[in-house]
Protein backbone atom coordinates (compact mmCIF):
# COMPACT_ATOMS: atom_id res chain seq x y z
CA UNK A 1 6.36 -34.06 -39.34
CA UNK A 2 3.95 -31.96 -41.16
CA UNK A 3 0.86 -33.25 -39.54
CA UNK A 4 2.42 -32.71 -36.28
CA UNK A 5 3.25 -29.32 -37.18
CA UNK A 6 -0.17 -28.62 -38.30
CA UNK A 7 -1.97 -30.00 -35.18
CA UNK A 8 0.45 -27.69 -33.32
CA UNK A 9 -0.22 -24.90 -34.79
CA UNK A 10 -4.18 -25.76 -34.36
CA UNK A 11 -3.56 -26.02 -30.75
CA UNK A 12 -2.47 -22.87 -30.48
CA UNK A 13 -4.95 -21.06 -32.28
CA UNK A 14 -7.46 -23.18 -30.24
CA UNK A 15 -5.86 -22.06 -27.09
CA UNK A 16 -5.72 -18.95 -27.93
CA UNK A 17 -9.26 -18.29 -29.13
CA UNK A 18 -10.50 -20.14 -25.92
CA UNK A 19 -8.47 -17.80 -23.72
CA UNK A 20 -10.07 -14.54 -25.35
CA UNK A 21 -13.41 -16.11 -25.18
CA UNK A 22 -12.97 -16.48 -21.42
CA UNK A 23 -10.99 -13.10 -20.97
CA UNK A 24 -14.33 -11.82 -23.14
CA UNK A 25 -16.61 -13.26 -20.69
CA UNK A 26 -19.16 -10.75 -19.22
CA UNK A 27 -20.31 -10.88 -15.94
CA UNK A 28 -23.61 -10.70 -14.27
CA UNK A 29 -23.57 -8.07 -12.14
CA UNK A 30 -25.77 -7.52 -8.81
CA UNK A 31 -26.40 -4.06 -8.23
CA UNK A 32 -28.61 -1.80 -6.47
CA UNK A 33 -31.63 -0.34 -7.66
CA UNK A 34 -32.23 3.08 -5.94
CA UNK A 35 -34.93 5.09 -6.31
CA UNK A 36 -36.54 8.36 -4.78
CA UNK A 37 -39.75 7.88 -3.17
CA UNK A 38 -42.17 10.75 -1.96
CA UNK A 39 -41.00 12.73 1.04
CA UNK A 40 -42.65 12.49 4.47
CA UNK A 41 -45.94 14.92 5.26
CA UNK A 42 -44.13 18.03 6.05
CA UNK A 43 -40.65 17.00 5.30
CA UNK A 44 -38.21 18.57 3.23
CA UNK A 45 -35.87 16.20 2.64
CA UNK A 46 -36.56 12.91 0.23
CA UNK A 47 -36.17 9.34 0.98
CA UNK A 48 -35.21 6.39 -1.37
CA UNK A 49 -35.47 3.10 -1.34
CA UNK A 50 -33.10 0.38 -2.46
CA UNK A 51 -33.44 -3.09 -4.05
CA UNK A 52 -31.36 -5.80 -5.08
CA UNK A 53 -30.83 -5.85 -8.97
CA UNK A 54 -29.69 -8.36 -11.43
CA UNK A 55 -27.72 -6.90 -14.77
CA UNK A 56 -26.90 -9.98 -17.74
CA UNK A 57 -24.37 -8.58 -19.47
CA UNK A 58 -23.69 -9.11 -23.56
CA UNK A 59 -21.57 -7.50 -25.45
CA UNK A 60 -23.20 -9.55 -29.27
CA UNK A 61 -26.62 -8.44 -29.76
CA UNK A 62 -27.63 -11.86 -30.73
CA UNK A 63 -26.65 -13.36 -27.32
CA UNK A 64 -29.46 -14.54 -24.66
CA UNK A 65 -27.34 -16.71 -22.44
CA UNK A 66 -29.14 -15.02 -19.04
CA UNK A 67 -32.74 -15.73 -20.80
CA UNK A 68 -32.86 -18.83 -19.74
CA UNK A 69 -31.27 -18.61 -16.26
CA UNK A 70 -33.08 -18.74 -12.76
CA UNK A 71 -32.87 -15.40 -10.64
CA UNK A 72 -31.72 -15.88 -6.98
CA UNK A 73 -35.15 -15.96 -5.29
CA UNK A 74 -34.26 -12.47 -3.44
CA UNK A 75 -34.34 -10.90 -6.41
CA UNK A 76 -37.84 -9.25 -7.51
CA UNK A 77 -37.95 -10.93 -11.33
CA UNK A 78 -38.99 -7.60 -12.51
CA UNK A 79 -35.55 -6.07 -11.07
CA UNK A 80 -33.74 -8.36 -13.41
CA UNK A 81 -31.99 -7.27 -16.87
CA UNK A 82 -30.41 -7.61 -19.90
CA UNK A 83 -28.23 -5.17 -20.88
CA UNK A 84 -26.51 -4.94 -24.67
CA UNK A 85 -22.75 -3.24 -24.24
CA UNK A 86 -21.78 -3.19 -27.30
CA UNK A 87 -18.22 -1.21 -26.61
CA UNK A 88 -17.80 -4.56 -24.05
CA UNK A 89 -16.92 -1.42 -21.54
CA UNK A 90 -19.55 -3.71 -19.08
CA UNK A 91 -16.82 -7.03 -19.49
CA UNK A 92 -14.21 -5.45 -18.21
CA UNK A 93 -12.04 -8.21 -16.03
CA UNK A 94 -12.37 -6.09 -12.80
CA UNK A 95 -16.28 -6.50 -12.81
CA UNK A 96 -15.89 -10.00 -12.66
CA UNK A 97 -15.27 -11.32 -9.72
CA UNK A 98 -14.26 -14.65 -8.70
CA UNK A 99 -16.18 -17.30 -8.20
CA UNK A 100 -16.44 -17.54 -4.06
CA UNK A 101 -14.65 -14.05 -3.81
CA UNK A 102 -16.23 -12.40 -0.76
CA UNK A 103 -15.32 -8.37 -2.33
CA UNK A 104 -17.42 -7.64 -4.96
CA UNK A 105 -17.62 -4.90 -7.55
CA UNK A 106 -19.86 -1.97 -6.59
CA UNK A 107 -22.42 -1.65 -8.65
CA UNK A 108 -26.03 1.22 -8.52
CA UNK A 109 -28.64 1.65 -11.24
CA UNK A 110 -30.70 4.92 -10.74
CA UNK A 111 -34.15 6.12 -13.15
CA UNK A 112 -32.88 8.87 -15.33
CA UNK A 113 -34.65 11.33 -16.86
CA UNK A 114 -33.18 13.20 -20.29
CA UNK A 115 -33.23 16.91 -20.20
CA UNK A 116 -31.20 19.60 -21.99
CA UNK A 117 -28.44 21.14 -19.95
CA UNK A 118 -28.44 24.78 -19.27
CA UNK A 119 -24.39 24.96 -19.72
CA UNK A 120 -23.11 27.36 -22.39
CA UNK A 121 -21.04 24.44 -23.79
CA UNK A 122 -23.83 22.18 -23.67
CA UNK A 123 -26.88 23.87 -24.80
CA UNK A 124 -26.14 23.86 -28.98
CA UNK A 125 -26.28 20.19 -28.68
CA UNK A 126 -30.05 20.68 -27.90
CA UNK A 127 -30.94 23.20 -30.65
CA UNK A 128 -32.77 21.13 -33.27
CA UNK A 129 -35.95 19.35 -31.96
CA UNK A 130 -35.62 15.18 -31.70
CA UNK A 131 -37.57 12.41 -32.13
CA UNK A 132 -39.76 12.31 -29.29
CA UNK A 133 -40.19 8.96 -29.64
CA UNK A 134 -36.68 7.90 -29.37
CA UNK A 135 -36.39 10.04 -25.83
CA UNK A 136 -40.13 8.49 -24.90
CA UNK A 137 -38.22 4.88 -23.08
CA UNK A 138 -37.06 4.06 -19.90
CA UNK A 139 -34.00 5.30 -19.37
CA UNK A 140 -31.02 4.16 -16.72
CA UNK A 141 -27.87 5.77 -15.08
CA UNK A 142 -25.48 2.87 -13.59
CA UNK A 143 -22.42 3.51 -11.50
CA UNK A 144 -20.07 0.89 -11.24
CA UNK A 145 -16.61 0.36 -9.43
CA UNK A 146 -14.79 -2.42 -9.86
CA UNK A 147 -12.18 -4.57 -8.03
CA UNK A 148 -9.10 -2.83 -6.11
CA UNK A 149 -9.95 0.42 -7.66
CA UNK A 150 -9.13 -0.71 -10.95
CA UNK A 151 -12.11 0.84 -12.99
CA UNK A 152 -15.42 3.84 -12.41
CA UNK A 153 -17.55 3.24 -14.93
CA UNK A 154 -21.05 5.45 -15.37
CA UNK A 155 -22.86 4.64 -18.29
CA UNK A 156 -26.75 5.63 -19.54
CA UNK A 157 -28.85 2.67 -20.57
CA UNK A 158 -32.04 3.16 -22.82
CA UNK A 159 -35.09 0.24 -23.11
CA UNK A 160 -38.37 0.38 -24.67
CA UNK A 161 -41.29 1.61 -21.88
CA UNK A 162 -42.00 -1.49 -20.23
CA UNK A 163 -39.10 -3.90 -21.50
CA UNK A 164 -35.72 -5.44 -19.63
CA UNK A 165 -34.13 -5.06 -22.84
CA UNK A 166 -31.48 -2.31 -22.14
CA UNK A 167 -29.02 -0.59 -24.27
CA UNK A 168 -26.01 1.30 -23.78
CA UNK A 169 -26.26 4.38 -25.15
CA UNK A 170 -22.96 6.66 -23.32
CA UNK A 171 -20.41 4.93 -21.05
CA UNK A 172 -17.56 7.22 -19.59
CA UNK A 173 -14.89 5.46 -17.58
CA UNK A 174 -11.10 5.85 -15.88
CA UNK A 175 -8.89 3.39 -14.76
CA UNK A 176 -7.14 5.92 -13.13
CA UNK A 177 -9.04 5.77 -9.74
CA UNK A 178 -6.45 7.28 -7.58
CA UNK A 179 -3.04 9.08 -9.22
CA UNK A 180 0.11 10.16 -7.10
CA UNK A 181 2.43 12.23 -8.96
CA UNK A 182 5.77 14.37 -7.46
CA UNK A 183 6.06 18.50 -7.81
CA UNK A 184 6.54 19.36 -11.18
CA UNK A 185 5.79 16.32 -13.17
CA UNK A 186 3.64 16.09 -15.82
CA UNK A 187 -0.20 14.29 -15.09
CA UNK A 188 -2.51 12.17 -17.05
CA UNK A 189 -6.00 11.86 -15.35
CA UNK A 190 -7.39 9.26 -17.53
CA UNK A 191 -11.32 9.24 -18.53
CA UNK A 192 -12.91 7.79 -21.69
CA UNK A 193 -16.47 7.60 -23.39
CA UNK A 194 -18.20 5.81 -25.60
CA UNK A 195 -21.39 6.91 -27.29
CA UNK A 196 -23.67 4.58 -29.29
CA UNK A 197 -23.05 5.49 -33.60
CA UNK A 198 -26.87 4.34 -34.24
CA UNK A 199 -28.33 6.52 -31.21
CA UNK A 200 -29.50 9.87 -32.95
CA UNK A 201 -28.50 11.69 -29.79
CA UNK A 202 -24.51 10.64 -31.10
CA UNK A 203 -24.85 12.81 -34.76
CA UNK A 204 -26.03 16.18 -33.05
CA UNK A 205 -22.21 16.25 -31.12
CA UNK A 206 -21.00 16.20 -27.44
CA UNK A 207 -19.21 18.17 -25.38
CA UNK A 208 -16.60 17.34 -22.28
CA UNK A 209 -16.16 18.71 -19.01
CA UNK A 210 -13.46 18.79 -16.36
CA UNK A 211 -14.59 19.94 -13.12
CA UNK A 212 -12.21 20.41 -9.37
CA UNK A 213 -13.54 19.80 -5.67
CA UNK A 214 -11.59 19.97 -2.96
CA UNK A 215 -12.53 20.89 0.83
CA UNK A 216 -15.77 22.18 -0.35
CA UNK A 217 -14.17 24.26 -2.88
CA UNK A 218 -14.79 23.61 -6.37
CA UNK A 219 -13.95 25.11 -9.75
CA UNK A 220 -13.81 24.72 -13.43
CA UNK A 221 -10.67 23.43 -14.86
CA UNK A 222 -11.72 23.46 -18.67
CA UNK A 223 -14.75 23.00 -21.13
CA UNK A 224 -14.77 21.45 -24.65
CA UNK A 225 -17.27 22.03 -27.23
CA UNK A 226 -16.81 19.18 -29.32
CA UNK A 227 -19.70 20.20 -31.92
CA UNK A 228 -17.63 23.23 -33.29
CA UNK A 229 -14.16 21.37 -31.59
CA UNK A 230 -13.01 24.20 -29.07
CA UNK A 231 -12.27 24.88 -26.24
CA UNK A 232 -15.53 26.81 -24.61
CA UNK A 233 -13.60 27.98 -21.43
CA UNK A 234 -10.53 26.79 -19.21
CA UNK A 235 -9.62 28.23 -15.61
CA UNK A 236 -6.40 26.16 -15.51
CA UNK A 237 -3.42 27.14 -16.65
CA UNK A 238 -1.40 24.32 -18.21
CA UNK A 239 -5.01 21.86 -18.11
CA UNK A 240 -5.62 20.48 -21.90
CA UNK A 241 -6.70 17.55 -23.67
CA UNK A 242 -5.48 14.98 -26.43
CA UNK A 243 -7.91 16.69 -28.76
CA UNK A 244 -7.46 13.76 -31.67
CA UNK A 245 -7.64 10.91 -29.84
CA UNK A 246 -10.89 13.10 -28.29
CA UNK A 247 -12.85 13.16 -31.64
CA UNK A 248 -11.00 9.33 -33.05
CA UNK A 249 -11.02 7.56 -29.62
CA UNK A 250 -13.18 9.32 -27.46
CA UNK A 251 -9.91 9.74 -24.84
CA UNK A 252 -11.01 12.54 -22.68
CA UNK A 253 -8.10 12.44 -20.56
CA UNK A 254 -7.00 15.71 -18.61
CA UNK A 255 -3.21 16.57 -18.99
CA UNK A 256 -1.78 18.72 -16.08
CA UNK A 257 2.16 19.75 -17.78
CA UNK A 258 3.20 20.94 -13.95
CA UNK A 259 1.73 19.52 -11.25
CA UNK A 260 1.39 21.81 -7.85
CA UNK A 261 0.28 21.20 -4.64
CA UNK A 262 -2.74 23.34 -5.50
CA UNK A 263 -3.62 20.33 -7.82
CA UNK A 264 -4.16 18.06 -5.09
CA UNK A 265 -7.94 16.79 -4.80
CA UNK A 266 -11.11 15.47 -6.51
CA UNK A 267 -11.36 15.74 -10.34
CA UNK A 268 -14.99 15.09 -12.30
CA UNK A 269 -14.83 13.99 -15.86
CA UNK A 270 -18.06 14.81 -17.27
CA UNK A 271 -19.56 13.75 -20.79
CA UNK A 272 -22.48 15.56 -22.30
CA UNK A 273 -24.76 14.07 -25.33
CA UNK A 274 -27.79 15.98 -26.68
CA UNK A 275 -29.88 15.13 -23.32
CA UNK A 276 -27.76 12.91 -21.77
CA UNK A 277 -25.11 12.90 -19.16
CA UNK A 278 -22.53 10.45 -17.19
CA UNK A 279 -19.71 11.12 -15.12
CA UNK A 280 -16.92 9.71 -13.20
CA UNK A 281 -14.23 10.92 -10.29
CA UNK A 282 -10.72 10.79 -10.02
CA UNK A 283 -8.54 11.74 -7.13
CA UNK A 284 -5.27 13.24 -7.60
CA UNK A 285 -2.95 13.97 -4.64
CA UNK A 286 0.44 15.39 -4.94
CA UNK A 287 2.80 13.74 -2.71
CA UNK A 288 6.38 15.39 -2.24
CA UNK A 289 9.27 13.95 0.28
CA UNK A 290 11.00 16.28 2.61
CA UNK A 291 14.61 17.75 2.40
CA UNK A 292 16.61 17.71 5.54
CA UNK A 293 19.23 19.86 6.44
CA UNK A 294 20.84 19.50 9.74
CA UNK A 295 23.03 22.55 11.52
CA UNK A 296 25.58 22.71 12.52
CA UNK A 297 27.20 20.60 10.31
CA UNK A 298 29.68 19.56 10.80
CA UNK A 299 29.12 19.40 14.78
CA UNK A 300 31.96 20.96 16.80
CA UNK A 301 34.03 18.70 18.65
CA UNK A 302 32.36 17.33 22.51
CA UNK A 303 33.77 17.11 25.80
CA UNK A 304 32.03 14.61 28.41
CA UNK A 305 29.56 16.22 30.18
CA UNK A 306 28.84 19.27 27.93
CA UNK A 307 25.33 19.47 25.99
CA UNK A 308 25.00 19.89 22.49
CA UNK A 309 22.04 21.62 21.15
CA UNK A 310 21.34 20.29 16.77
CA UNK A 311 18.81 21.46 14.69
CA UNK A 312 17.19 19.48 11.86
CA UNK A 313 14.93 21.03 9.29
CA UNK A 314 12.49 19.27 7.05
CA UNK A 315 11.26 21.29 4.05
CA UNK A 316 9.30 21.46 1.06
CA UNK A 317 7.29 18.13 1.47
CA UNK A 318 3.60 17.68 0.70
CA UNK A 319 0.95 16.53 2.00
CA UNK A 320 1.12 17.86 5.77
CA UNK A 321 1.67 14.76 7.57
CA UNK A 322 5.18 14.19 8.73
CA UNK A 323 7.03 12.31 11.36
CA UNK A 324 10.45 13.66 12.98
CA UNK A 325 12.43 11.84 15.12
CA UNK A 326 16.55 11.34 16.11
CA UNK A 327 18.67 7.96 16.35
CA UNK A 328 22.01 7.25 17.11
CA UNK A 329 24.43 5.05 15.57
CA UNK A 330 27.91 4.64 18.17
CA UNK A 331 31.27 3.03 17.49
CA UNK A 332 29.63 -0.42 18.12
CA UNK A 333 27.52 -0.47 14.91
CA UNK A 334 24.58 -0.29 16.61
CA UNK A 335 21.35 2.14 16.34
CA UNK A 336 19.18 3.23 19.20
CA UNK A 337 16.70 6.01 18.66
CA UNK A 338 16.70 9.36 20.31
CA UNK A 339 13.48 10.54 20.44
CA UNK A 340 11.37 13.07 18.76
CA UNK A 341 13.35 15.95 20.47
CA UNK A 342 11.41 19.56 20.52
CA UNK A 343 9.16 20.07 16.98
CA UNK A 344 8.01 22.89 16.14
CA UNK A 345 4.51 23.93 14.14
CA UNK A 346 3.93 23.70 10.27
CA UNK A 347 5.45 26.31 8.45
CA UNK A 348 3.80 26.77 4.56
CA UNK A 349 5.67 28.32 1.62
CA UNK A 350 4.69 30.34 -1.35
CA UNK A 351 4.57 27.05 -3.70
CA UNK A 352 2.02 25.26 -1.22
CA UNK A 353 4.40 22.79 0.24
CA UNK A 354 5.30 22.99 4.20
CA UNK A 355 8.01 22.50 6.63
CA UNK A 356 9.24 21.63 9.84
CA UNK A 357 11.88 21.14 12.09
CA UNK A 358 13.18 19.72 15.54
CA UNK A 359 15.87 20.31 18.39
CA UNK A 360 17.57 17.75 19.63
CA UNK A 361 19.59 18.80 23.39
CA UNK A 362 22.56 16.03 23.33
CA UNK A 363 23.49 15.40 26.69
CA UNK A 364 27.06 13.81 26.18
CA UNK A 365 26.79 12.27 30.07
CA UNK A 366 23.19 11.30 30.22
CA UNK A 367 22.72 9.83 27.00
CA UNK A 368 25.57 7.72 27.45
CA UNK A 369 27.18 8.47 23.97
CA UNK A 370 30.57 7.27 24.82
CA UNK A 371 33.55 8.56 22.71
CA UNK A 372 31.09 9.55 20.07
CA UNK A 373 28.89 7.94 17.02
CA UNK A 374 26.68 9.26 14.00
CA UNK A 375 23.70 11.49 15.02
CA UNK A 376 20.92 10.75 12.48
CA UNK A 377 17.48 12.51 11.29
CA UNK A 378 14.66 10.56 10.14
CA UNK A 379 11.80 11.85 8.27
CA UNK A 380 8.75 9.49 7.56
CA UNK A 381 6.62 10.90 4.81
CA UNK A 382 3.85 9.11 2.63
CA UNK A 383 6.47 10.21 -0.03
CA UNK A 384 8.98 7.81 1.48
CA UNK A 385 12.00 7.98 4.45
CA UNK A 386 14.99 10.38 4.03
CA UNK A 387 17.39 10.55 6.73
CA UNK A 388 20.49 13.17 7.22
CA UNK A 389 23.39 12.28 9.88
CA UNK A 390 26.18 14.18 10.91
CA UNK A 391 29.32 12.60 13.46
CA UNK A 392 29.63 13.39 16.55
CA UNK A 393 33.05 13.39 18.38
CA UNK A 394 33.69 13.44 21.82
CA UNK A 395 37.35 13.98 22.92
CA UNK A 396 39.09 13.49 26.04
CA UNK A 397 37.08 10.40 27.00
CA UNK A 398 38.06 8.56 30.40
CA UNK A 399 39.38 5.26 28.68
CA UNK A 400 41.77 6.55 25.74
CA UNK A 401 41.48 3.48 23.20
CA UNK A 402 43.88 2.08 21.54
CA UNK A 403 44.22 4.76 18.87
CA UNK A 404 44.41 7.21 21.11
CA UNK A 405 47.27 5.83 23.01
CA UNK A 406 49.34 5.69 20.13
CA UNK A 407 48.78 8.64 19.49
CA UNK A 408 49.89 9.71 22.42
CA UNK A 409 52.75 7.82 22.52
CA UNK A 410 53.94 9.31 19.06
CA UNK A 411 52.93 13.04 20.57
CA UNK A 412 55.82 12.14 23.65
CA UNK A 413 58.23 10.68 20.89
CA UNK A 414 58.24 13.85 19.06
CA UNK A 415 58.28 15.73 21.84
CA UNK A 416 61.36 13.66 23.28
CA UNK A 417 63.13 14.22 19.92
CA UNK A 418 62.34 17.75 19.74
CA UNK A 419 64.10 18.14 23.54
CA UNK A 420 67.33 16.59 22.55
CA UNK A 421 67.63 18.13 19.48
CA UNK A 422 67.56 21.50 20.89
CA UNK A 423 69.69 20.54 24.15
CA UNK A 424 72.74 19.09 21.59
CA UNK A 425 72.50 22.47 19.89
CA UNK A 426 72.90 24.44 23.15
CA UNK A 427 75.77 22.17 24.69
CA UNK A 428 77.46 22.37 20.78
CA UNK A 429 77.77 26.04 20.84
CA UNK A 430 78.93 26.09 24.32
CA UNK A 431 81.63 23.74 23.63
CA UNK A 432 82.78 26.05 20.51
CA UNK A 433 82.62 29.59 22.79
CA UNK A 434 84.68 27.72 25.12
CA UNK A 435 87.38 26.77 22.83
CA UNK A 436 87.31 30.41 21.64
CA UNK A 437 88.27 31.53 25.04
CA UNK A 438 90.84 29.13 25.51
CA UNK A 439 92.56 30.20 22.32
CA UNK A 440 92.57 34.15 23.27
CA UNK A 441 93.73 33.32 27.12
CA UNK A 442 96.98 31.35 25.28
């Protein structure tokens, strides 16, 4: 029993170590290699070119399983190689796709070229002079996406002039590609960095940056000087970040405590070395559902052949887009729709969000509504379908039903008892006037 126990439990740690290894795996990565070449005689504007790339990923220094691998033969040899990750940030799952998978990660390398930033938060980190020979190398900016929009990665990659040995130096990523949130929640645009400890650009400091584009407009949200660890300017009110985990975990993450419409659009998470510089986007769009109202409520009571006239109002949904329309549920059970009715223009409010309504002209004869039914409004919105009803009644239909005819029959009962009632009172007091008269005469 022991020795079974034992070669259990070595299974399992077996299986185990196997699945990380293969979860570890790091992929090889075909990218793009663009470039700028010289403009046209008498051009303004630059062109590039664009070849295909091969990246071998390793996160252990000491690994060289691409060395000995053949490149695809459309694949210049001197446009293929190996890159040390360290921080594994280059391994992540959604870079790797499957074998025979037709989507693949996006994936650009670009020449970079250090230079000191001009930026008030930025410019400290380039006060004392560097080695020159450490910023003398090729150097690399690489954008990657990876699969469904799990992962934007940028990262700057240094090598020796001359070599394909490339190193990691600052990698800034989100997994937070896209981000819904309702009105007045709290937000977490997520954005993280890593900066190589044995780089000498990673003692002088760094500094963060959270920029806003939307529509062509754009705007500082907030600035971090992480060499003296404040904040160097914000333009957001309610915009901060997890300041610890900044300086412990390099979380960069923007927190928005209220979100607003105003928030929707295109956020840039920016990362600044001594030098050195890598950014990623994240979209943010606020997505509110409509409330609906409809009036009058309740609806007055119908007779066949008169027209109706009810109002529904949608309001304080964003974004824009909304869809209006009218159905109608009868005694039956079933639902057939109405139409749109009359809708009117967008309408915005103070807080950003809009609204909308419709008219709806119920034509008790045309429509065919028969002795009534439940009049609904339905509002299709990215933020999901609401719908608001209200019954309609229509009285004094051509065919009573049964209901109705016993009600009717209990109106004549009543009315029957009510008639002999008062005719026995009237013949009783006669009879005892009479009998007075009688009496006097005798």
């Amino acid at each position: 029993m022991t020795d079974f126990s034992t070669i259990y439990k070595l299974s399992l740690v077996a299986a185990f170590c196997f699945t990380q290894a293969c979860s570890s795996s790091c992929p090889v990565l075909e990218c793009w290699f663009v470039q700028e070449k010289a403009g046209r005689r008498g051009g303004l504007t630059t062109a590039t070119s664009q070849e295909k790339s091969l990246l071998y990923i390793r996160a252990d220094a000491h690994s060289h399983s691409g060395d000995s691998q053949q490149a695809p033969s459309d694949i210049n040899p001197d446009r293929v190689y190996f890159v040390h990750d360290p921080a594994a940030t280059l391994c992540h799952r959604s870079l790797n796709a499957p074998e025979g998978s037709i989507e693949k990660p996006h994936c650009e390398i670009n020449p970079f070229f250090p230079h000191p930033s001009s930026l008030k938060w930025v410019a400290p980190l380039t006060d004392s002079a560097l080695s020159p020979t450490y910023l003398q190398a090729d150097w690399f900016s690489t954008a990657f996406q990876g699969l469904n929009g799990q992962l934007v990665l940028s990262s700057i990659m240094r090598a020796p002039t001359a070599t394909k040995e490339h190193n990691v130096i600052l990698s800034v990523t989100s997994k937070t590609v896209s981000v819904q949130s309702r009105l007045g929640e709290p937000v977490l645009l997520d954005c993280g960095f890593w900066a190589d400890p044995s780089s000498p650009l990673s003692n002088s400091g760094f500094a963060v940056e959270w920029r806003y584009q939307f529509r062509g407009d754009g705007r500082l949200v907030l600035a971090y000087d992480g060499r003296t660890d404040r904040l160097a300017d914000t333009q957001e009110e309610g915009a901060t970040l997890d300041f610890e985990g900044l300086h412990k975990k390099g979380n960069a993450s923007l927190i928005l405590q209220e979100a607003k419409v105003r928030h929707t659009g295109m956020y840039i998470c920016t990362v600044y070395l001594p030098y050195l510089v890598a950014q990623v986007a994240v979209e943010l769009e606020i997505v509110e559902p409509p409330s609906l109202s409809i009036h009058p409520s309740p609806l007055p009571l119908v007779v066949p052949g008169q027209t109706l006239t009810v109002h529904c109002e949608a309001s304080g949904f964003a974004p824009l887009s909304l869809d209006l329309s009218w159905e109608f549920k009868g005694a039956d059970g079933k639902s057939r729709p109405l139409g749109t009715g009359s809708v009117t223009g967008h309408r915005q409010a103070w807080d950003g969000t809009y609204s909308q309504s419709t008219r709806l002209e119920l034509d008790t004869t045309a429509l065919d509504l028969g002795r009534g039914g439940e009049v609904t409004c339905v509002a299709v919105h990215l933020g999901g379908t609401r719908r608001a009803s209200v019954t309609l009644n229509i009285i004094g239909f051509s065919t009573p039903s049964i209901e109705d005819s016993m009600a009717m029959v209990g109106v004549a009962l009543v009315l029957y008892g009510l008639i002999k009632f008062i005719s026995w009172t009237f013949i009783g007091s006669g009879s005892e006037e009479a009998d007075k008269q009688d009496k006097k005469i005798n």
